[in-house]
PDB file of N, CA and C in Angstrom:
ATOM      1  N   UNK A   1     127.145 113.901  17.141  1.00  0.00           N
ATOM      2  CA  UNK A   1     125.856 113.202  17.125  1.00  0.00           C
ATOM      3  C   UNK A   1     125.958 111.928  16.305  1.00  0.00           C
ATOM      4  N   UNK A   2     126.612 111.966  15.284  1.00  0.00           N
ATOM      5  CA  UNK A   2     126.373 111.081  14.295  1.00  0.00           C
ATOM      6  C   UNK A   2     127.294 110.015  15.191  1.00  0.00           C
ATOM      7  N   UNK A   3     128.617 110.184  15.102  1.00  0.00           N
ATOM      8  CA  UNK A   3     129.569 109.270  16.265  1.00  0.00           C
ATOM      9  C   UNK A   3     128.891 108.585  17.011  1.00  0.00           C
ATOM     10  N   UNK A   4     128.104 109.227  17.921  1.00  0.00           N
ATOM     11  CA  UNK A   4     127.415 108.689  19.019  1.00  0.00           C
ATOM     12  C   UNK A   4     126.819 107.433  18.526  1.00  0.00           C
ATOM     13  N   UNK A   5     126.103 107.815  17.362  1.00  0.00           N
ATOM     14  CA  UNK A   5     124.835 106.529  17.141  1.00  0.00           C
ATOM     15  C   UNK A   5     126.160 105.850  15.995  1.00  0.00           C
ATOM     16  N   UNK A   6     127.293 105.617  15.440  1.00  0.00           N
ATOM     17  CA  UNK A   6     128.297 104.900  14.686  1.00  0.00           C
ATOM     18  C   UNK A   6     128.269 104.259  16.007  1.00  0.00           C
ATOM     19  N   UNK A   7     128.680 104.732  17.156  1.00  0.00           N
ATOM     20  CA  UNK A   7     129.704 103.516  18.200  1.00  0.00           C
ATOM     21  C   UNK A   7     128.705 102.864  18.848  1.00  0.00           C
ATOM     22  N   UNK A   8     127.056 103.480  19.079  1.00  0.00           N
ATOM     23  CA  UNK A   8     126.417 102.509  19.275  1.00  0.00           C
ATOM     24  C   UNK A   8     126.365 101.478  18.335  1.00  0.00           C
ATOM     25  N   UNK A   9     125.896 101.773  17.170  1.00  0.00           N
ATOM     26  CA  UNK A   9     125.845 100.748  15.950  1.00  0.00           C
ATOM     27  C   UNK A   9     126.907  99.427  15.969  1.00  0.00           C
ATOM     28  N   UNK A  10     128.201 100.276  15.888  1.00  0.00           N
ATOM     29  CA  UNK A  10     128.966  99.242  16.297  1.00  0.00           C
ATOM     30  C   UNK A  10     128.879  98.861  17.338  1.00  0.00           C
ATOM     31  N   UNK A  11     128.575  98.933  18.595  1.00  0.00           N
ATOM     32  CA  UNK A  11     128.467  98.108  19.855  1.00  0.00           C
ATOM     33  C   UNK A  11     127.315  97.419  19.769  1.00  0.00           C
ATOM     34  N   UNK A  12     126.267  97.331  18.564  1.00  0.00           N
ATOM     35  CA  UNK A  12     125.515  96.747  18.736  1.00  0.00           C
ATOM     36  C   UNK A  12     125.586  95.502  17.685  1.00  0.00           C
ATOM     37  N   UNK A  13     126.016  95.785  16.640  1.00  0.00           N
ATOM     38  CA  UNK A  13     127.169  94.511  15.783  1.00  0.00           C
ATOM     39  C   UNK A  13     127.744  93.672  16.123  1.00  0.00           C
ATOM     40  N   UNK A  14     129.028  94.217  17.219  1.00  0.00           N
ATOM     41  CA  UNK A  14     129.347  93.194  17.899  1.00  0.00           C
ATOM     42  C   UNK A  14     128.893  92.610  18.837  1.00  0.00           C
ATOM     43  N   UNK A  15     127.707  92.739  19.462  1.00  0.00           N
ATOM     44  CA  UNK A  15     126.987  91.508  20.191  1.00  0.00           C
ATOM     45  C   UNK A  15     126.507  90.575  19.171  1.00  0.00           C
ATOM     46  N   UNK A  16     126.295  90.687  17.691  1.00  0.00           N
ATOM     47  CA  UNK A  16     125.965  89.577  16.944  1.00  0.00           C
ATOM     48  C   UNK A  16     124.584  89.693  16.634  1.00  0.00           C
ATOM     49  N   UNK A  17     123.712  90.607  17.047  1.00  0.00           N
ATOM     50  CA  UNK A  17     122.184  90.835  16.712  1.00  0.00           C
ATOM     51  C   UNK A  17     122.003  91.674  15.568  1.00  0.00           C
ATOM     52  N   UNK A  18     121.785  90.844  14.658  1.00  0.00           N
ATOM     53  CA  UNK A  18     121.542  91.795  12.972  1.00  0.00           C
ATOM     54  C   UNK A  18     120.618  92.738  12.772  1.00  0.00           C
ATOM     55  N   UNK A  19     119.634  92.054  13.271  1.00  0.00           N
ATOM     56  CA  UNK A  19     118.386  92.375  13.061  1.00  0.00           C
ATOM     57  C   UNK A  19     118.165  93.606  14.194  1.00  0.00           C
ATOM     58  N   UNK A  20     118.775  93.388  15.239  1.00  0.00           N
ATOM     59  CA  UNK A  20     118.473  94.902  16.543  1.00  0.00           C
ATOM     60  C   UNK A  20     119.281  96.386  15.429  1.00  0.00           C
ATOM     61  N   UNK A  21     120.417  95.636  15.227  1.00  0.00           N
ATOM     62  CA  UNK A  21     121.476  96.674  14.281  1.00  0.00           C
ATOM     63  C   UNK A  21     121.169  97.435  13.275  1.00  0.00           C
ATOM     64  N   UNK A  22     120.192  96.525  12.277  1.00  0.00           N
ATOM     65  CA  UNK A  22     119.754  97.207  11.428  1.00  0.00           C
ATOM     66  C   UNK A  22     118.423  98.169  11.179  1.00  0.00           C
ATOM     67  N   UNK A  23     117.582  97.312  12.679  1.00  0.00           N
ATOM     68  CA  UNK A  23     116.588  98.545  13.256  1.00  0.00           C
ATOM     69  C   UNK A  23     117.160 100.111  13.718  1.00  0.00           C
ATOM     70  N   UNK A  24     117.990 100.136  14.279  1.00  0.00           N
ATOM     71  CA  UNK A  24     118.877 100.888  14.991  1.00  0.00           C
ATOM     72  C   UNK A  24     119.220 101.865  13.919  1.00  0.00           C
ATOM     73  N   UNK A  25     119.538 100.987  12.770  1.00  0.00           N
ATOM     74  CA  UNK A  25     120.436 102.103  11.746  1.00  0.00           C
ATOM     75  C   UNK A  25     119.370 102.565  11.039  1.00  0.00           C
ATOM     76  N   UNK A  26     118.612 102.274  10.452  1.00  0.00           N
ATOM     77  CA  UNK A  26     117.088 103.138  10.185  1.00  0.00           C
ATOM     78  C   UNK A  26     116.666 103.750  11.007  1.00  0.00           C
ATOM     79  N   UNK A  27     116.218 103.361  12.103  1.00  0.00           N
ATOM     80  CA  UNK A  27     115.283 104.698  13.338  1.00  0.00           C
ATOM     81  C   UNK A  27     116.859 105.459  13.137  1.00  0.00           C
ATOM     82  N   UNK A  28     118.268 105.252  13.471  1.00  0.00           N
ATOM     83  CA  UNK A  28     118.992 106.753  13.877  1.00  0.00           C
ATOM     84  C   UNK A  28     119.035 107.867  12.261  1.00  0.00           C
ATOM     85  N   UNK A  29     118.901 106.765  11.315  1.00  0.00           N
ATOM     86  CA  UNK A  29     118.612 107.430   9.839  1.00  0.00           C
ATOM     87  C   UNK A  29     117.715 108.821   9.803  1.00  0.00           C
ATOM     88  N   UNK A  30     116.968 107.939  10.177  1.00  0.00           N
ATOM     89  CA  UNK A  30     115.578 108.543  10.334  1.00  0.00           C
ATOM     90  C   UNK A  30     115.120 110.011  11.182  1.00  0.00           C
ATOM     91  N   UNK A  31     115.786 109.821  12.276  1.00  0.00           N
ATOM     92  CA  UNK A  31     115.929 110.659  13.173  1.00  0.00           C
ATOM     93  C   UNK A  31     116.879 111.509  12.785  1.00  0.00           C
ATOM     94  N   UNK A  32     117.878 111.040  12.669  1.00  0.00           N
ATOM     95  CA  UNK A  32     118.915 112.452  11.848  1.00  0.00           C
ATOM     96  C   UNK A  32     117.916 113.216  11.014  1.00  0.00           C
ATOM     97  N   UNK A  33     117.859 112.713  10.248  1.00  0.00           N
ATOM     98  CA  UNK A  33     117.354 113.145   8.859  1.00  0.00           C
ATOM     99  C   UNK A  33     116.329 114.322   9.498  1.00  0.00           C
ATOM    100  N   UNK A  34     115.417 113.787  10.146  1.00  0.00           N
ATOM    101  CA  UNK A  34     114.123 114.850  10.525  1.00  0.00           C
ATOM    102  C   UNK A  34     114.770 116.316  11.147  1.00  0.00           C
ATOM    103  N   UNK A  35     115.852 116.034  12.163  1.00  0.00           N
ATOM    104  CA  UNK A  35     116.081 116.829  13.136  1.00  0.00           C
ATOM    105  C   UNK A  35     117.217 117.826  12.031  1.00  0.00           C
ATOM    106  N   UNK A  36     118.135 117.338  11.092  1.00  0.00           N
ATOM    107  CA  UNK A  36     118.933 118.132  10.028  1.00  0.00           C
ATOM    108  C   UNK A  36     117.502 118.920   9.361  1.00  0.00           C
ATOM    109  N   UNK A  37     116.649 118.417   8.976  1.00  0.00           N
ATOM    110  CA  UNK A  37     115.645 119.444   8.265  1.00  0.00           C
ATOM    111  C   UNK A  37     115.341 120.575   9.017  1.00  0.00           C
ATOM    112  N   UNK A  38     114.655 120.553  10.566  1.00  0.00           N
ATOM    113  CA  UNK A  38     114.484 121.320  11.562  1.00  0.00           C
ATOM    114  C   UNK A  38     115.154 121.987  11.836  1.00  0.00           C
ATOM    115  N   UNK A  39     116.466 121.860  11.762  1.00  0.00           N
ATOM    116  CA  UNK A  39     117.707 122.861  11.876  1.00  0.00           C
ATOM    117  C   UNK A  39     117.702 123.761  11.123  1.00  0.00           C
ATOM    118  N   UNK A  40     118.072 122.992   9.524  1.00  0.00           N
ATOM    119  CA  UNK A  40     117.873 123.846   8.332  1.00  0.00           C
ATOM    120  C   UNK A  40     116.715 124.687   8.612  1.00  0.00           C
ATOM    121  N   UNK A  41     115.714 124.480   8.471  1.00  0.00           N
ATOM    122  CA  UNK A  41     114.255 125.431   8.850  1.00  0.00           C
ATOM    123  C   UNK A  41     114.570 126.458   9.653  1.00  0.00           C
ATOM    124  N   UNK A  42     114.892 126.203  10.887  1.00  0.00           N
ATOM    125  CA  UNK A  42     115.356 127.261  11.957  1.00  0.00           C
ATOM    126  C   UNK A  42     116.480 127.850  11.229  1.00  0.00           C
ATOM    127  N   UNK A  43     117.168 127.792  11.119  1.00  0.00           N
ATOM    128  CA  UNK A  43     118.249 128.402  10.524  1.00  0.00           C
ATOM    129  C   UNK A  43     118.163 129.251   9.289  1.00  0.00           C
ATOM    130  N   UNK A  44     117.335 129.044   8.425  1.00  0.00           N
ATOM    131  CA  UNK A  44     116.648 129.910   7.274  1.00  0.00           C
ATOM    132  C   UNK A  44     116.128 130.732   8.388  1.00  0.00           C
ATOM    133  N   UNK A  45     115.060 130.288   8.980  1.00  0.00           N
ATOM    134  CA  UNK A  45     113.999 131.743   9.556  1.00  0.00           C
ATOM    135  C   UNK A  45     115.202 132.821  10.351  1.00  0.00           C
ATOM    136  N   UNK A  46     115.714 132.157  10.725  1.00  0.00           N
ATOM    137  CA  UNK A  46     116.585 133.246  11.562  1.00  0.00           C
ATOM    138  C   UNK A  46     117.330 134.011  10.512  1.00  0.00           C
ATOM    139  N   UNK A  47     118.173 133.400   9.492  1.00  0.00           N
ATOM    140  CA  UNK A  47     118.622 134.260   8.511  1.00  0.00           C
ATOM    141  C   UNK A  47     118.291 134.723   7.734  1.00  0.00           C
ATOM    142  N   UNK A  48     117.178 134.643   7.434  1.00  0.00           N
ATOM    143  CA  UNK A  48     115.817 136.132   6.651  1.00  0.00           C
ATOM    144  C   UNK A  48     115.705 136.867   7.936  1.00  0.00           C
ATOM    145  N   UNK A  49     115.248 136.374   8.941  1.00  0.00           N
ATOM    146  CA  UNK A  49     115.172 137.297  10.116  1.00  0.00           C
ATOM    147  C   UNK A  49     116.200 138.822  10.226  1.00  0.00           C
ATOM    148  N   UNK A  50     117.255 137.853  10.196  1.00  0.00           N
ATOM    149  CA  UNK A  50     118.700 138.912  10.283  1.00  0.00           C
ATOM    150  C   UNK A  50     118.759 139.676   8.881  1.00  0.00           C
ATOM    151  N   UNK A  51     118.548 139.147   8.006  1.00  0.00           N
ATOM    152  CA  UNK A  51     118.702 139.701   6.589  1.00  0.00           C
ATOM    153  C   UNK A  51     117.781 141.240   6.545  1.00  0.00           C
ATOM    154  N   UNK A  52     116.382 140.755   7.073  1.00  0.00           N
ATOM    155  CA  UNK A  52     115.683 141.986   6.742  1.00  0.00           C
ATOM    156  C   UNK A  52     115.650 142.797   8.099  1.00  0.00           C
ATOM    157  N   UNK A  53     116.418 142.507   9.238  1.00  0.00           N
ATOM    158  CA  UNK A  53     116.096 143.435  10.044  1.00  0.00           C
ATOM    159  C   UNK A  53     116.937 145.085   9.883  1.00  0.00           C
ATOM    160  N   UNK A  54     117.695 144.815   8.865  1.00  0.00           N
ATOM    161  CA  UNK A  54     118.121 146.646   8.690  1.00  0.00           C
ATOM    162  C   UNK A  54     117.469 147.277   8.037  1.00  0.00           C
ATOM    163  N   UNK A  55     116.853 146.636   7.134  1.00  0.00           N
ATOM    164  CA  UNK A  55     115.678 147.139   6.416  1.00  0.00           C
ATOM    165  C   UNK A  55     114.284 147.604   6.930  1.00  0.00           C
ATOM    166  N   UNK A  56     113.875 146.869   8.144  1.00  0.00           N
ATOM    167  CA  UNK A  56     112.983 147.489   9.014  1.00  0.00           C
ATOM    168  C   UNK A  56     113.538 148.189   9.583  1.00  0.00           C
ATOM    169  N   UNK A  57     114.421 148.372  10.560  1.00  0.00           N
ATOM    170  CA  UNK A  57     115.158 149.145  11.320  1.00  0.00           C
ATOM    171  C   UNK A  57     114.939 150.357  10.817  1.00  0.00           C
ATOM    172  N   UNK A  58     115.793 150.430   9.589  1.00  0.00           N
ATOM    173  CA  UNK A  58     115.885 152.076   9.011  1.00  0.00           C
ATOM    174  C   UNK A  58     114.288 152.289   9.070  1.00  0.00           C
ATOM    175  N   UNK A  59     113.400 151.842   8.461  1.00  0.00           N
ATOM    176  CA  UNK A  59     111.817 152.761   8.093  1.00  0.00           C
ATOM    177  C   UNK A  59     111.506 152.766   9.504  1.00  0.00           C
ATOM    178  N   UNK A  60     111.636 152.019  10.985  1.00  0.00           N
ATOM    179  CA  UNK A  60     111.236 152.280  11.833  1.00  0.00           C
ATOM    180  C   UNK A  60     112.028 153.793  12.217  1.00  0.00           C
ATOM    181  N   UNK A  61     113.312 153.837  12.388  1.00  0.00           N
ATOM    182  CA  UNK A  61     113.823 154.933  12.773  1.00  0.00           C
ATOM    183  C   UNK A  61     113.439 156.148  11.995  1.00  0.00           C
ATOM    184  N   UNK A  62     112.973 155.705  10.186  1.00  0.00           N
ATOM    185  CA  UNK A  62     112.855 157.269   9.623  1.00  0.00           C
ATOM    186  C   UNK A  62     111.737 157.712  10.205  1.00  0.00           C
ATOM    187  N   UNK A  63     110.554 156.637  10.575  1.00  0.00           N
ATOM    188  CA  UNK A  63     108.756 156.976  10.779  1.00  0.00           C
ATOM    189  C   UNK A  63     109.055 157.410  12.220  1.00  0.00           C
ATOM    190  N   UNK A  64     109.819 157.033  12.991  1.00  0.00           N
ATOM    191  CA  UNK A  64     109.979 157.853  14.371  1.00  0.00           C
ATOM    192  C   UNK A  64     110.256 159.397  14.314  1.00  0.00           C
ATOM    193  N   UNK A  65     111.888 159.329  13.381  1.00  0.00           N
ATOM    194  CA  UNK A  65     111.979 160.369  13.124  1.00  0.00           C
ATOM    195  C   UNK A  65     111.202 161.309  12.345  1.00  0.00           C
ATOM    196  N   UNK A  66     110.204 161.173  11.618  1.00  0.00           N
ATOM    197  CA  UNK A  66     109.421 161.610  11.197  1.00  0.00           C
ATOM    198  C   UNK A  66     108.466 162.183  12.215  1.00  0.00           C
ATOM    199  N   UNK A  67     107.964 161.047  13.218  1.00  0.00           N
ATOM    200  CA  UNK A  67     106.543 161.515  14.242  1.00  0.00           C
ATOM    201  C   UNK A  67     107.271 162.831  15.381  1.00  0.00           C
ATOM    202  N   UNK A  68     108.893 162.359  15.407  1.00  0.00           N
ATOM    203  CA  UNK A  68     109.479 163.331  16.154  1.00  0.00           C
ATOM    204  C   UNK A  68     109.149 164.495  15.622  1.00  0.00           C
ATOM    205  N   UNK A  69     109.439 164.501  14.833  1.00  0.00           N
ATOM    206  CA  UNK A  69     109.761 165.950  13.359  1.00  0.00           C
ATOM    207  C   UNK A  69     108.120 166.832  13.859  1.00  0.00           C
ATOM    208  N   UNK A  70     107.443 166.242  13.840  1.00  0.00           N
ATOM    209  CA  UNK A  70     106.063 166.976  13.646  1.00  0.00           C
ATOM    210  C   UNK A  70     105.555 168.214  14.967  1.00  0.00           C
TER     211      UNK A  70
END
């Protein structure tokens, strides 16, 4: 991802437009930046997700086994 927007950057350098270049390198800044947070985010929820699912698991299986039991 990052590559992608370097070789644009540079392809956009060497046409000689400063000012397009350095728009370019802020908005892709920018945009990284948001979409690395969103990841991170997703990526926490899922790994509490995974973290506590043996922990539910077991009380679901004991309370089954329990309603079985009766």
């Amino acid at each position: 991802m990052t590559s992608v927007a370097n070789r644009c950057l540079h392809l956009v350098q060497t046409l000689n437009n400063e000012g397009l270049a350095q728009t370019f390198k802020i908005g892709a800044n920018i945009s990284l930046g948001k979409w690395s947070m969103v990841i991170e985010e997703l990526g926490f929820m899922v790994w509490s997700l995974l973290s506590f699912m043996p922990i539910f698991s077991s009380f679901w299986s004991r309370y089954l086994y329990m309603k079985k039991a009766k």
